[in-house]
Structure formats: structure tokens, C-alpha cells
C-alpha atoms as a PDB file:
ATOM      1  CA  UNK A   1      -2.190 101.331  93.582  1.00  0.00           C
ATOM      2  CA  UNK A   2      -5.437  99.110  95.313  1.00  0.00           C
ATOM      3  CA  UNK A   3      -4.118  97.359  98.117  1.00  0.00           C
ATOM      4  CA  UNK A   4      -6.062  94.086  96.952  1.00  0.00           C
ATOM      5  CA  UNK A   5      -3.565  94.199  93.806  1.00  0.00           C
ATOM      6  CA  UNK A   6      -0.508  94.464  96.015  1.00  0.00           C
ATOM      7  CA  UNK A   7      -1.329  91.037  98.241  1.00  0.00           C
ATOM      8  CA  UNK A   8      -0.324  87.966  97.135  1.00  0.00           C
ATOM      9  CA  UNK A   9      -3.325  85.299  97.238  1.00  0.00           C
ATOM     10  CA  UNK A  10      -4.322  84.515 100.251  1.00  0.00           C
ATOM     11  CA  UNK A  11      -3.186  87.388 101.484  1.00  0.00           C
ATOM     12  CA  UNK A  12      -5.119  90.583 102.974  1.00  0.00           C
ATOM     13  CA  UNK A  13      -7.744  91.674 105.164  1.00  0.00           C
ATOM     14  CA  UNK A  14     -10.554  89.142 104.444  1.00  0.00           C
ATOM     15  CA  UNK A  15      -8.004  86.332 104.166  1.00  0.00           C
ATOM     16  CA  UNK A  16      -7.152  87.316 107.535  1.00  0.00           C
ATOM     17  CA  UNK A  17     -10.746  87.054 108.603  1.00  0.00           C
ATOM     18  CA  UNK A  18     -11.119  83.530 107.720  1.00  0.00           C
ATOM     19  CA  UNK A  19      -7.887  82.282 108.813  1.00  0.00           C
ATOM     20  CA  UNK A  20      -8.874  83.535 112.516  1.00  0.00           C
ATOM     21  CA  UNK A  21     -12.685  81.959 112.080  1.00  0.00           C
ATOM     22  CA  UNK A  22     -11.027  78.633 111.327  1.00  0.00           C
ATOM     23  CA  UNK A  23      -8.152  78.811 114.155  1.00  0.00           C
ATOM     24  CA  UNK A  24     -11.398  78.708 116.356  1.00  0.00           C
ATOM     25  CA  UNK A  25     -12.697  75.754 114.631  1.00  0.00           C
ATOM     26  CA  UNK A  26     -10.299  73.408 113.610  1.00  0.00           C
ATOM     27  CA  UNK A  27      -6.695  72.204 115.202  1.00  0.00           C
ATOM     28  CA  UNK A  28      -3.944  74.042 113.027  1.00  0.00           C
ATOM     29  CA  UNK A  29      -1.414  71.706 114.132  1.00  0.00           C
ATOM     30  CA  UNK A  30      -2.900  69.481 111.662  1.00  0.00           C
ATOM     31  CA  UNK A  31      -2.901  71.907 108.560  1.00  0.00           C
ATOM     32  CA  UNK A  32      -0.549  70.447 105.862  1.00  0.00           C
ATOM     33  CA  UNK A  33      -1.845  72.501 102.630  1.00  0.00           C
ATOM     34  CA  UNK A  34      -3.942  75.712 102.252  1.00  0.00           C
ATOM     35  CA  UNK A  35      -4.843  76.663  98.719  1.00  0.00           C
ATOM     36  CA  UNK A  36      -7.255  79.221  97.555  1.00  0.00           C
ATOM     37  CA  UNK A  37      -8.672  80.574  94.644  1.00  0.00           C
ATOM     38  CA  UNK A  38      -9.572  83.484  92.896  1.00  0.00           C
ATOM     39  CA  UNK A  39     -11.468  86.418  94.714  1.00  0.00           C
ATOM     40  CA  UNK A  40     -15.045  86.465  93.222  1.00  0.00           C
ATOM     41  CA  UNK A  41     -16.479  89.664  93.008  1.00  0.00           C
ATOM     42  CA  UNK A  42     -20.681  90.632  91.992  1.00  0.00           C
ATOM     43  CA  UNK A  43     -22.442  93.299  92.990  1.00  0.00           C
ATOM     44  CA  UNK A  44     -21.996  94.212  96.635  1.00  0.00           C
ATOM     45  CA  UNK A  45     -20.419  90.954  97.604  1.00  0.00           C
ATOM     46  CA  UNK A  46     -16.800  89.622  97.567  1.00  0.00           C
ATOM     47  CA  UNK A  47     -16.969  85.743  97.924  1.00  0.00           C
ATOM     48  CA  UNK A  48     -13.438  83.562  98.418  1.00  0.00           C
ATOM     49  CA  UNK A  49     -12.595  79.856  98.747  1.00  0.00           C
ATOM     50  CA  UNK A  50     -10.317  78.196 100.231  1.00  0.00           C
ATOM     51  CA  UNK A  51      -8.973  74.773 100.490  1.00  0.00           C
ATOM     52  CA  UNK A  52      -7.704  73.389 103.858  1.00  0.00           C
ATOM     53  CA  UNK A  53      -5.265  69.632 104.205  1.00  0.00           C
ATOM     54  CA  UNK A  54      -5.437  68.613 107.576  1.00  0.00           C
ATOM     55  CA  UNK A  55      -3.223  65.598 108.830  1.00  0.00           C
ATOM     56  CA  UNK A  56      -4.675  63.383 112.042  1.00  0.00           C
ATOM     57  CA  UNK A  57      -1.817  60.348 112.229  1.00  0.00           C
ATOM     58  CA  UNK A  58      -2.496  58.465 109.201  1.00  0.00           C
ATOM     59  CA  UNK A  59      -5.477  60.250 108.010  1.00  0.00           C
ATOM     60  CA  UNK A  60      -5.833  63.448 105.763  1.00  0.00           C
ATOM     61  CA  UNK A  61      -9.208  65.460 105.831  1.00  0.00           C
ATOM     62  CA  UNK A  62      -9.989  68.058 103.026  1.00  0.00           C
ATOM     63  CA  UNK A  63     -11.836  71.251 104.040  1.00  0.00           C
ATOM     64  CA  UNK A  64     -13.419  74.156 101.818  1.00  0.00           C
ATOM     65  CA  UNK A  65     -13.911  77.560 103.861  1.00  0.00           C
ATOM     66  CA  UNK A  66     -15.009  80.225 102.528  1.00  0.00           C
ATOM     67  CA  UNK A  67     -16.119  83.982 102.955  1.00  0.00           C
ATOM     68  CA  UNK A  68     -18.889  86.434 102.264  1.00  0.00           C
ATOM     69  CA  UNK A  69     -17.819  89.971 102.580  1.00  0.00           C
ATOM     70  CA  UNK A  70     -20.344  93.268 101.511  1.00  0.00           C
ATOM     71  CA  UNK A  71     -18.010  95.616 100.231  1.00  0.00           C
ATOM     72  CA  UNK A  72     -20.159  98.355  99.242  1.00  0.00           C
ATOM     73  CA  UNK A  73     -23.717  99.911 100.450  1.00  0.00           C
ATOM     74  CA  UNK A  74     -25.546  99.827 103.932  1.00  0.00           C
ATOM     75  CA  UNK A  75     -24.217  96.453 105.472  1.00  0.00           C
ATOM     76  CA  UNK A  76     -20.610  97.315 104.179  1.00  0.00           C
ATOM     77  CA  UNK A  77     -18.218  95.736 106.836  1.00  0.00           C
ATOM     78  CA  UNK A  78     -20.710  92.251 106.652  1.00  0.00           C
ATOM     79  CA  UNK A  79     -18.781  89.035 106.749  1.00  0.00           C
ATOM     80  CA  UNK A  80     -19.726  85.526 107.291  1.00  0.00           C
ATOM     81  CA  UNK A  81     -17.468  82.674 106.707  1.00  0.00           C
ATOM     82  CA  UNK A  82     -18.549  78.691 106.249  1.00  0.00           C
ATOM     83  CA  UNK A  83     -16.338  75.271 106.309  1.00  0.00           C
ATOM     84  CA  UNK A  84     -17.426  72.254 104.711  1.00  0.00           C
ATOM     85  CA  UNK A  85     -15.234  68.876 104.902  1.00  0.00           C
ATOM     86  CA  UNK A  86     -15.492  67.319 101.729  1.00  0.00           C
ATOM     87  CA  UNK A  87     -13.441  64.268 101.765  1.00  0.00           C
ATOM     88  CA  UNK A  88     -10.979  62.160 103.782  1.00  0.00           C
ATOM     89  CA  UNK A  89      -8.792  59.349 103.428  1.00  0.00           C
ATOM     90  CA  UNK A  90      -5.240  58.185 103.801  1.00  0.00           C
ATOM     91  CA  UNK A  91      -2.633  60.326 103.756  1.00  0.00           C
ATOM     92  CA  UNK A  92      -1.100  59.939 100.359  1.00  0.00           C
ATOM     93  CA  UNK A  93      -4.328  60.444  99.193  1.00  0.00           C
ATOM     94  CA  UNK A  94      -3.826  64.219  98.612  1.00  0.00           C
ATOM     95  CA  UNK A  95      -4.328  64.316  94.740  1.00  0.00           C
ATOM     96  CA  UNK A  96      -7.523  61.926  95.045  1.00  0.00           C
ATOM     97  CA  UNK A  97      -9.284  64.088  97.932  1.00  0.00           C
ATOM     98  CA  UNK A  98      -8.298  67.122  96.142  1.00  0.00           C
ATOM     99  CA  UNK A  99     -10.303  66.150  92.960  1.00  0.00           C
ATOM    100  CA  UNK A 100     -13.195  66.318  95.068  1.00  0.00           C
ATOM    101  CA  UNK A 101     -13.638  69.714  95.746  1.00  0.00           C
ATOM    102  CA  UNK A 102     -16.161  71.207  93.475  1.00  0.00           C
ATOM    103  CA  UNK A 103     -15.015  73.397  90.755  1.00  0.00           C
ATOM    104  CA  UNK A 104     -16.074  76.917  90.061  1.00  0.00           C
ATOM    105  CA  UNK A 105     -18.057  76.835  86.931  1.00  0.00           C
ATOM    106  CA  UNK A 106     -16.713  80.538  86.309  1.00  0.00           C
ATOM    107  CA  UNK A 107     -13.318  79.490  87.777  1.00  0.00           C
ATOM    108  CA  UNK A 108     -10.566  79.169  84.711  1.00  0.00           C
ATOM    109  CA  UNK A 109      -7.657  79.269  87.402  1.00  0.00           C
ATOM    110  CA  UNK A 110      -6.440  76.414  89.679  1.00  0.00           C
ATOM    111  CA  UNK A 111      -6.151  77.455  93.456  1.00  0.00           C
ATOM    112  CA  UNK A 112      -2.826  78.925  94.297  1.00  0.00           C
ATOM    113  CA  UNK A 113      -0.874  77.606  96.947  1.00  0.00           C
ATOM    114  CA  UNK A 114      -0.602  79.607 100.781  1.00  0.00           C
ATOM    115  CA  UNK A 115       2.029  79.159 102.916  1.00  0.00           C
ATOM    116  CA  UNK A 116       0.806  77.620 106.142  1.00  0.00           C
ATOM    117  CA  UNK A 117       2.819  80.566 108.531  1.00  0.00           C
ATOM    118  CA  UNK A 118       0.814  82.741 106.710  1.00  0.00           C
ATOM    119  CA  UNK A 119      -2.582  82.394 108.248  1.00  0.00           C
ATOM    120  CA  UNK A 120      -1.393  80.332 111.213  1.00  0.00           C
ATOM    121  CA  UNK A 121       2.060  82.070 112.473  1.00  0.00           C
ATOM    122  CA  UNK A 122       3.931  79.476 114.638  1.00  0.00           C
ATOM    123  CA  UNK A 123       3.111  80.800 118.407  1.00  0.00           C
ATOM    124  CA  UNK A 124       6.021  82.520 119.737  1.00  0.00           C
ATOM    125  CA  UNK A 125       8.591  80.786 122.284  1.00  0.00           C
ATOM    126  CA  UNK A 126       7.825  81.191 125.996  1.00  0.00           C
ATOM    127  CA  UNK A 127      10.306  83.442 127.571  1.00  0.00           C
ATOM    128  CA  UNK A 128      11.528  83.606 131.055  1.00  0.00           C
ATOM    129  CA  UNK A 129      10.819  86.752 133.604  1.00  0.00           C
ATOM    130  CA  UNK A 130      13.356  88.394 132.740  1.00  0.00           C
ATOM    131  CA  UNK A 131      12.264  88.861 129.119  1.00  0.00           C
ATOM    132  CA  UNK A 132      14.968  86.378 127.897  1.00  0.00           C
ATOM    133  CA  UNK A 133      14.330  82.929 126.812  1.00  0.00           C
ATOM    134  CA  UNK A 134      14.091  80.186 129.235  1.00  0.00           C
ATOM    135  CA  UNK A 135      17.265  78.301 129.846  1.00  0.00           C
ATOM    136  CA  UNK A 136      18.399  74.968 131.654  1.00  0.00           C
ATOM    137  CA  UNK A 137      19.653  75.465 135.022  1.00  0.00           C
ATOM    138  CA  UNK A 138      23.488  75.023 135.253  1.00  0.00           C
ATOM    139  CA  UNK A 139      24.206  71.500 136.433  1.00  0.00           C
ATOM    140  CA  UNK A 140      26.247  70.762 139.989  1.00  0.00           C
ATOM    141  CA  UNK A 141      29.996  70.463 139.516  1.00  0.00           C
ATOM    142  CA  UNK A 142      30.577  67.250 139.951  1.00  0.00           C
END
């Protein structure tokens, strides 16, 4: 079976890509949502979009990053990746800021829905010198 029909979306190598071009770009602290939609394929090119919720205290900014990747000829192995923020507002205005990403005209399926820990694992707990985790010092008898 092709590995690209085993992944879930979001998921795979060029996913992967992109989720480690935007941890260098944009605080993933603040990621709330990460959506993405159907892997576009023409010619030697493999294009995919994705849309990013961020969360800064009462304000929500919506992000669209996507990929190039050449999958076949010469420059196979190319890949560039681009973020555009295309809205922001309050919050609770999730629905409203969503409407504003542009629509694939070739695009009959929504975006499907990432889990956050997927591109941006929670960073492992810091563990003491002796390989186990860190731990209060006993308090004084009293």
C-alpha cells in the first residue's frame, strides 16, 4: 500500500516539513486549531494548505501555510513553504475569521481537523541528573 494512503491528514512527511517551518516562525503556545485540506497534486508538484488558530489573550489570528513539494524529475526533494495571516479578531470569532480563508476553486472537501500534538508535540518534562524526574526536596522535620 502508498504510504500517503496510510496517513491520516495532516499527517506524513511533508506535513512534517511545514509544521517544523512554522515552529520557527510563529509561537505554538498560541495554536488553538490546525485544519488542512486536501493534498493537491499536478504535474511534478504536490501543493498543501493548511489553516492555523492562534490565541494571544483575547485575540485570535487566522493563518494559511502552505507547501510546495517536486515530487518527481530533476529538483525532486524541492520544498518551499509560505504563511499568510488572513484575519484576526476576538476570540469567539472563530467561525467569522474562518470564512475568510479563500476557498479552493477545485476544492469540494472542507479542511479536516489536526490534532495540535501532532505537529507541535508538548516538549518533554525536564528531568533531574540522575535521569529521573525532578522532585521537591524533603522538608525539615519540624
Amino acid at each position: 500500500m502508498l504510504p500517503e494512503l496510510t496517513v491520516r491528514p495532516g499527517e506524513g512527511e511533508r506535513w512534517e516539513r511545514l509544521a517544523a517551518w512554522l515552529a520557527e516562525r510563529i509561537p505554538v503556545e498560541e495554536v488553538d486549531g490546525i485544519w488542512v485540506f486536501r493534498i493537491v497534486r499536478r504535474e511534478q508538484k504536490e501543493y498543501g494548505t493548511a489553516i492555523v488558530s492562534l490565541v494571544t489573550g483575547e485575540r485570535r489570528r487566522i493563518l494559511t501555510a502552505s507547501y510546495t513539494a517536486t515530487i518527481k524529475g530533476r529538483d525532486r526533494g524541492g520544498f518551499t513553504a509560505d504563511m499568510v495571516e488572513v484575519g484576526s479578531g476576538p476570540v469567539e470569532a472563530l467561525h467569522e475569521l474562518l470564512a475568510l480563508v479563500p476557498v479552493r476553486a477545485d476544492d469540494e472537501d472542507p479542511p479536516a481537523d489536526v490534532e495540535i500534538a501532532t505537529w507541535f508535540p508538548p516538549a518533554p518534562a525536564p528531568t533531574g541528573a540522575d535521569g529521573g524526574a525532578d522532585e521537591a526536596p524533603d522538608a525539615p522535620d519540624a
